[in-house]
Protein backbone atom coordinates (compact mmCIF):
# COMPACT_ATOMS: atom_id res chain seq x y z
CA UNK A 1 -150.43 88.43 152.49
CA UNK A 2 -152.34 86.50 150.04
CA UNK A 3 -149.48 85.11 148.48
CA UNK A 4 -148.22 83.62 152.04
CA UNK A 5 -152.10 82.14 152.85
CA UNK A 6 -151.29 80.59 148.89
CA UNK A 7 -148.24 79.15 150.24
CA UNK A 8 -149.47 77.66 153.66
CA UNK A 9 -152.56 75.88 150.97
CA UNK A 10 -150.09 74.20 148.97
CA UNK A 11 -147.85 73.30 151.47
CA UNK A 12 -149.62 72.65 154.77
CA UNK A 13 -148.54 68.41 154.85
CA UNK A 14 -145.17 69.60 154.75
CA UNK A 15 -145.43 72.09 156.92
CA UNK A 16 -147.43 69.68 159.57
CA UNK A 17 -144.78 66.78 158.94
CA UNK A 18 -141.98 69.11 159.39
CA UNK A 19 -142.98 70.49 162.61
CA UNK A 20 -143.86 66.90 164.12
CA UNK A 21 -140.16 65.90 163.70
CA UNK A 22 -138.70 68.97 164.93
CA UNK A 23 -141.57 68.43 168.24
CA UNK A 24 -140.32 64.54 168.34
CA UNK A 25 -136.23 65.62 168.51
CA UNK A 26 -137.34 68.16 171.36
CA UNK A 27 -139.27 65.88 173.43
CA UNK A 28 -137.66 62.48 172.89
CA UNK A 29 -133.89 63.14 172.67
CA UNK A 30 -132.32 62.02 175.32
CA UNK A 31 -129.70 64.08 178.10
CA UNK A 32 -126.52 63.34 179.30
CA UNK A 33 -126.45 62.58 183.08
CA UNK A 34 -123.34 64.24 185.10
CA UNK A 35 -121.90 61.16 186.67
CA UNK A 36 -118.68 61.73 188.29
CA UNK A 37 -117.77 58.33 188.93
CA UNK A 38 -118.17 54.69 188.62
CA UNK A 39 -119.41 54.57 192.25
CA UNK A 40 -122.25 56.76 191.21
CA UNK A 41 -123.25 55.20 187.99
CA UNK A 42 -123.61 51.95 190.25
CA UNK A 43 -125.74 54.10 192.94
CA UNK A 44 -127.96 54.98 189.97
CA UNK A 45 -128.16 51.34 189.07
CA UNK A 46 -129.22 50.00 192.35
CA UNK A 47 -131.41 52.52 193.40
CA UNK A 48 -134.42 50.55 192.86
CA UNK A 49 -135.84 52.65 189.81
CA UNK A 50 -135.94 51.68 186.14
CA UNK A 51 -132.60 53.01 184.27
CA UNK A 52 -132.51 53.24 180.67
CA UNK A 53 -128.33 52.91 179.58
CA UNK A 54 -127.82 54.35 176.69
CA UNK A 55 -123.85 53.56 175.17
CA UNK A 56 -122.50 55.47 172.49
CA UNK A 57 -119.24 54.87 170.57
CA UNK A 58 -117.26 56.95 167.87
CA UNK A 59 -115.96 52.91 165.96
């Protein structure tokens, strides 16, 4: 036990950093959206909200 409090001492900034990244993947990555067609990626377009597009290409 004491030699795991030791550990968290000496190591608590990378321990804090470490865990703010993995909390910023989690809550800021974003999801794919199930469109099935071009008709309803145009719906989503036009219905009057704000869309973030987000393109993504393998070249």
């Amino acid at each position: 036990m004491e030699r795991a409090a030791r550990f968290l001492a000496e190591n608590w900034l990378f321990l804090v950093t470490l865990v703010a990244i993995a909390s910023a993947y989690v809550f800021l990555r974003s999801s794919p959206t199930a469109l099935a067609d071009e008709a309803a990626f145009d719906a989503v377009l036009a219905n009057g909200r704000p869309t973030i597009v987000e393109l993504y290409s393998n070249y």
